[in-house]
PDB file of N, CA and C in Angstrom:
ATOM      1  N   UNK A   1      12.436   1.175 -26.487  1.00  0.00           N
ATOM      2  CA  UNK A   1      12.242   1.994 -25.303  1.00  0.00           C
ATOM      3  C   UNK A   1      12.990   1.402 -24.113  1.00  0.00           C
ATOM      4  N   UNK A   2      12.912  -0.043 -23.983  1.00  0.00           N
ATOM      5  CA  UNK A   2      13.645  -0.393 -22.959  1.00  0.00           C
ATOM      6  C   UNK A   2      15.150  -0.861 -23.278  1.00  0.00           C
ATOM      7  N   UNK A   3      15.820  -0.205 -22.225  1.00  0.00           N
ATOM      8  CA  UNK A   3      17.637  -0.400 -22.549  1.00  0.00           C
ATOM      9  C   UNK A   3      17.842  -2.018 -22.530  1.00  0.00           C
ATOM     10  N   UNK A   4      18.919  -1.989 -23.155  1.00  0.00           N
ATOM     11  CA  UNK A   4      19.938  -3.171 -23.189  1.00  0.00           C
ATOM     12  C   UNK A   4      20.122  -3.572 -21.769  1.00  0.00           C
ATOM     13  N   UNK A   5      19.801  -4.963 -21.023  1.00  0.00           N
ATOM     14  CA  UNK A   5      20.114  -4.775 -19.879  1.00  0.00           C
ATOM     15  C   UNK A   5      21.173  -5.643 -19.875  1.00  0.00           C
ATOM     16  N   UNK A   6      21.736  -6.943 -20.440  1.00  0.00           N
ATOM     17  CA  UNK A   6      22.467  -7.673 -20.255  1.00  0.00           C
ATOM     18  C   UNK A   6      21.843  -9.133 -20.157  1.00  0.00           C
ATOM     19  N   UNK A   7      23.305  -9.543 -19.058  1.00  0.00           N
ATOM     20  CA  UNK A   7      22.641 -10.044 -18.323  1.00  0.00           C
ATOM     21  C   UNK A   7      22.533 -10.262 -16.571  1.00  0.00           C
ATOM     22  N   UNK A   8      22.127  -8.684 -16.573  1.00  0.00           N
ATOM     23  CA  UNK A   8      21.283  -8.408 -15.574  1.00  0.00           C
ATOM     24  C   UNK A   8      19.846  -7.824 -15.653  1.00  0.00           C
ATOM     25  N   UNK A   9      19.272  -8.407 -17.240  1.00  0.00           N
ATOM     26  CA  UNK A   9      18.466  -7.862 -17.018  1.00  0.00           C
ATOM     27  C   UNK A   9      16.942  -8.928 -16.363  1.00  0.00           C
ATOM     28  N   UNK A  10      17.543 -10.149 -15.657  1.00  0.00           N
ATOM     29  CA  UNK A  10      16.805 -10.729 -14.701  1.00  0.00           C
ATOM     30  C   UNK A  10      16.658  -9.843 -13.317  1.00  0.00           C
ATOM     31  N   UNK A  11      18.077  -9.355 -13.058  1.00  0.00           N
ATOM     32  CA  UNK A  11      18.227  -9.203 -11.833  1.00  0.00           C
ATOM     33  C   UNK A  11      17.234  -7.603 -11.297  1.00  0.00           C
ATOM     34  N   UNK A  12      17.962  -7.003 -12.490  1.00  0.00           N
ATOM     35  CA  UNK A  12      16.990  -5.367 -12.324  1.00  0.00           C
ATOM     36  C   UNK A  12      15.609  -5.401 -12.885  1.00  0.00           C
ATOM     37  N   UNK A  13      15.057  -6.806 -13.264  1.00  0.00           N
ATOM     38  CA  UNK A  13      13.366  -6.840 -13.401  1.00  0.00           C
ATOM     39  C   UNK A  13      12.936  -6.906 -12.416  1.00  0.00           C
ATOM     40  N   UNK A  14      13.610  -7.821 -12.023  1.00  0.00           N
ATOM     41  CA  UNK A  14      12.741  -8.747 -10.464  1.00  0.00           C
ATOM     42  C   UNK A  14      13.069  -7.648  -9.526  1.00  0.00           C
ATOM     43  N   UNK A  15      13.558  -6.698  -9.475  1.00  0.00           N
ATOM     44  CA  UNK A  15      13.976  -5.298  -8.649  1.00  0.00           C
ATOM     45  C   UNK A  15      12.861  -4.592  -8.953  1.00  0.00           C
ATOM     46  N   UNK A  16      12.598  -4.535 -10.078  1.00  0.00           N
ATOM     47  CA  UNK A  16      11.244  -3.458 -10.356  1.00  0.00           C
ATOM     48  C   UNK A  16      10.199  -4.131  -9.877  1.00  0.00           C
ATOM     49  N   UNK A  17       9.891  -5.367 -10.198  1.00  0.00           N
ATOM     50  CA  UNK A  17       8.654  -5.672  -9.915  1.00  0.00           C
ATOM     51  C   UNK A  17       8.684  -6.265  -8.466  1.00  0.00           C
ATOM     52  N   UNK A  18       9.735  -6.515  -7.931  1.00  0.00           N
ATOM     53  CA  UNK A  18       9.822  -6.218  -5.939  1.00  0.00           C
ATOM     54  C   UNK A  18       9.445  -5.090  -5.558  1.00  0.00           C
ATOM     55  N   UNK A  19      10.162  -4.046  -6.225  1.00  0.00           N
ATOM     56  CA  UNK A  19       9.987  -2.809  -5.910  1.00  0.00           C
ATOM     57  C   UNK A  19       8.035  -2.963  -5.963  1.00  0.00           C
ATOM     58  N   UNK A  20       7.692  -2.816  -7.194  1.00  0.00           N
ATOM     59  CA  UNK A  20       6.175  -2.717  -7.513  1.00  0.00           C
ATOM     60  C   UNK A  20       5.298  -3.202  -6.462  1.00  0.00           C
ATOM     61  N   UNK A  21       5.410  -4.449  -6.245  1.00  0.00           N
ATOM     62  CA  UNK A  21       4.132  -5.031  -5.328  1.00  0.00           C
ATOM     63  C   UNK A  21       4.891  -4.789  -3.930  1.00  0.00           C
ATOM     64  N   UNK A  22       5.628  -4.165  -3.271  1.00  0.00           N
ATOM     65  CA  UNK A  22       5.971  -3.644  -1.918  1.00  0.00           C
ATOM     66  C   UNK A  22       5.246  -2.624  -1.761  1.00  0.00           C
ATOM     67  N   UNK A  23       5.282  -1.031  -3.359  1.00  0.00           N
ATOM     68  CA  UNK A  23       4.341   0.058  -3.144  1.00  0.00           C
ATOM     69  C   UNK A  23       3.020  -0.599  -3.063  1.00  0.00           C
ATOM     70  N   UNK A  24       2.418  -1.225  -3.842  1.00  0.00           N
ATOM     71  CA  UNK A  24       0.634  -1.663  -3.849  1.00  0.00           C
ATOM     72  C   UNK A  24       0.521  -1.969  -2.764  1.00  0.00           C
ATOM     73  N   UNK A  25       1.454  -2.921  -1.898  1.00  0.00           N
ATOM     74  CA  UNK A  25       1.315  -3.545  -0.475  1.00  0.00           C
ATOM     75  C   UNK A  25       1.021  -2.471   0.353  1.00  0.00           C
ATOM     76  N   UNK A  26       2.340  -1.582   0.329  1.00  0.00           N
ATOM     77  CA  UNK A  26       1.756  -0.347   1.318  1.00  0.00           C
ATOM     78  C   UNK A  26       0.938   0.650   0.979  1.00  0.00           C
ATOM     79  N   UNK A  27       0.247   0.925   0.030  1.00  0.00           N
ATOM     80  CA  UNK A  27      -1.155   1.399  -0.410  1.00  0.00           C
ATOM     81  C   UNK A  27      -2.093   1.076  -0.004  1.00  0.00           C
ATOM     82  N   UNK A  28      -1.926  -0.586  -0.160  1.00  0.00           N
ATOM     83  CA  UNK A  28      -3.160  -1.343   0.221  1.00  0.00           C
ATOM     84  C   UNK A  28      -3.287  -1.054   1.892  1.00  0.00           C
ATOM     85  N   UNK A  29      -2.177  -1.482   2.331  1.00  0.00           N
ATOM     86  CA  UNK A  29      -2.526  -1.377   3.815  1.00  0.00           C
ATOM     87  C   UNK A  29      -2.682  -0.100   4.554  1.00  0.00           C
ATOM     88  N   UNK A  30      -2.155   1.276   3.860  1.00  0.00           N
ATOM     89  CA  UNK A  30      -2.583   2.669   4.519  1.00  0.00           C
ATOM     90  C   UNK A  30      -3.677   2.361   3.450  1.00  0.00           C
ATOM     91  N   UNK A  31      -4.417   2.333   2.814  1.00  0.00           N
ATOM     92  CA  UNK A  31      -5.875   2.092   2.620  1.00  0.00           C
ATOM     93  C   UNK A  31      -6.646   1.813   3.600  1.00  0.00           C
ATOM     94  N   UNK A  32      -6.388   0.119   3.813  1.00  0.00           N
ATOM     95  CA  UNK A  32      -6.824  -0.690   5.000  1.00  0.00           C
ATOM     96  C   UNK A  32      -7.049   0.078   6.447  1.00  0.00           C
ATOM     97  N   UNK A  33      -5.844   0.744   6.782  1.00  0.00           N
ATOM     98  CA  UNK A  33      -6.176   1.259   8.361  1.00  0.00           C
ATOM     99  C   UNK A  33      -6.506   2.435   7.820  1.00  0.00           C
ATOM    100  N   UNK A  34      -6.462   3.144   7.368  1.00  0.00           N
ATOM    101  CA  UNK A  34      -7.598   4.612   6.846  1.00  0.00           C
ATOM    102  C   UNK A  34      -8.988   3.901   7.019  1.00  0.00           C
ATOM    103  N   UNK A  35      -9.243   2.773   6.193  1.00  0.00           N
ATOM    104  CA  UNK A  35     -10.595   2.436   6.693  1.00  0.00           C
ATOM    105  C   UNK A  35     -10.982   1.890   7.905  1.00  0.00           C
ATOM    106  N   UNK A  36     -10.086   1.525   8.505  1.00  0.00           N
ATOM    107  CA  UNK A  36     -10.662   1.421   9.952  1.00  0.00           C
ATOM    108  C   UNK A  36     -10.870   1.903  11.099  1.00  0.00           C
ATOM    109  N   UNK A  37      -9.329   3.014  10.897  1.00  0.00           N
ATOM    110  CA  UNK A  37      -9.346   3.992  11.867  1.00  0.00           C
ATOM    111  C   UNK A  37     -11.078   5.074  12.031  1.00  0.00           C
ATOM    112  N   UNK A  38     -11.361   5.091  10.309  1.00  0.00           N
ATOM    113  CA  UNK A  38     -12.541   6.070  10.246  1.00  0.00           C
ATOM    114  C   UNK A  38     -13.623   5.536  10.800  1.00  0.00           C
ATOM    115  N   UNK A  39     -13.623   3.741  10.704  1.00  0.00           N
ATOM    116  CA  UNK A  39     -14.882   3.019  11.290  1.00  0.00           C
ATOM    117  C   UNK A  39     -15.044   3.329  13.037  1.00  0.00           C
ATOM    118  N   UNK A  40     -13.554   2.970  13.397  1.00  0.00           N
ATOM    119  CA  UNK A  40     -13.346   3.526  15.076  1.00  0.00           C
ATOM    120  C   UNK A  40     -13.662   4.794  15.646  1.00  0.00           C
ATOM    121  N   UNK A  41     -13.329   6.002  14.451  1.00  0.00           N
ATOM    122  CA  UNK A  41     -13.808   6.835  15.378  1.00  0.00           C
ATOM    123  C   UNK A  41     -15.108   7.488  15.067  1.00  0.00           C
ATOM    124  N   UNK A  42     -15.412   6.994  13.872  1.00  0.00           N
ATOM    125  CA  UNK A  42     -17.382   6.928  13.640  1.00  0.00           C
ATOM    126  C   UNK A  42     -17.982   6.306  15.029  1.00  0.00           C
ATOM    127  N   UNK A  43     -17.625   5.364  15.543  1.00  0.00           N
ATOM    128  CA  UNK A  43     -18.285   4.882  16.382  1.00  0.00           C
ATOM    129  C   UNK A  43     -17.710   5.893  17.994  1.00  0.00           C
ATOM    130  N   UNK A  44     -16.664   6.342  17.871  1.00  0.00           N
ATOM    131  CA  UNK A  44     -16.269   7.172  19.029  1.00  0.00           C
ATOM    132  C   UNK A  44     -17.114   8.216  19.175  1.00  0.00           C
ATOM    133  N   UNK A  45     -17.252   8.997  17.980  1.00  0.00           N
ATOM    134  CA  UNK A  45     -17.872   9.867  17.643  1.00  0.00           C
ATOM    135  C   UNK A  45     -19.807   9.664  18.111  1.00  0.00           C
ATOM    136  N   UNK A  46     -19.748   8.638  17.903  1.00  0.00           N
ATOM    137  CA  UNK A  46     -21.291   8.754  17.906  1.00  0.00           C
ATOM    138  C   UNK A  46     -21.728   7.964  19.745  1.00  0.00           C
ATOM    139  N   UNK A  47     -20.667   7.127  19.813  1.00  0.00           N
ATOM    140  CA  UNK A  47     -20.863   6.989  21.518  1.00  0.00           C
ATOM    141  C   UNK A  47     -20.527   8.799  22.187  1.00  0.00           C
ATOM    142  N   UNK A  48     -19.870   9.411  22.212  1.00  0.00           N
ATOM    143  CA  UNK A  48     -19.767  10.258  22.452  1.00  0.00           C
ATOM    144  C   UNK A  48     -20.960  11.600  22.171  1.00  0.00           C
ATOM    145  N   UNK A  49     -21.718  11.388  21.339  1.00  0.00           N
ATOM    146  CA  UNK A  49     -23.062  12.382  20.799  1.00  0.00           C
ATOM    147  C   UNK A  49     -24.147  11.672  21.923  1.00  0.00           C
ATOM    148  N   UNK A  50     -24.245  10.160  21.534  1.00  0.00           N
ATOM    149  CA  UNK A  50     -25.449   9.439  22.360  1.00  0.00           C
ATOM    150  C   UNK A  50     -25.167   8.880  24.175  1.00  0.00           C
ATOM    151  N   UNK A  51     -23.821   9.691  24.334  1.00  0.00           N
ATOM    152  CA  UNK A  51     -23.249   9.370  26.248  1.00  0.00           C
ATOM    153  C   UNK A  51     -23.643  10.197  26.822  1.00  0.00           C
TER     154      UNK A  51
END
């Protein structure tokens, strides 16, 4: 299944798997501020009901 790479096939691994943990990174972190932004304006939200 996987092609003949040479020998580049150091160079175009370590490309994929750079590539790989850069997407999880930015997943993780629009995860991260999705969850915080929602914590901020839960609390906006509810100073604003109880002001």
């Amino acid at each position: 299944m996987m092609p003949d790479l040479g020998k580049y096939a150091g160079t175009v691994l370590s490309a994929y798997a750079i590539s790989l943990v850069l997407l999880v990174a930015l997943v993780a972190l629009s995860w991260w501020q999705a969850r915080r932004m929602k914590r901020r304006l839960d609390a906006a939200e509810t100073r604003y009901r109880n002001g």
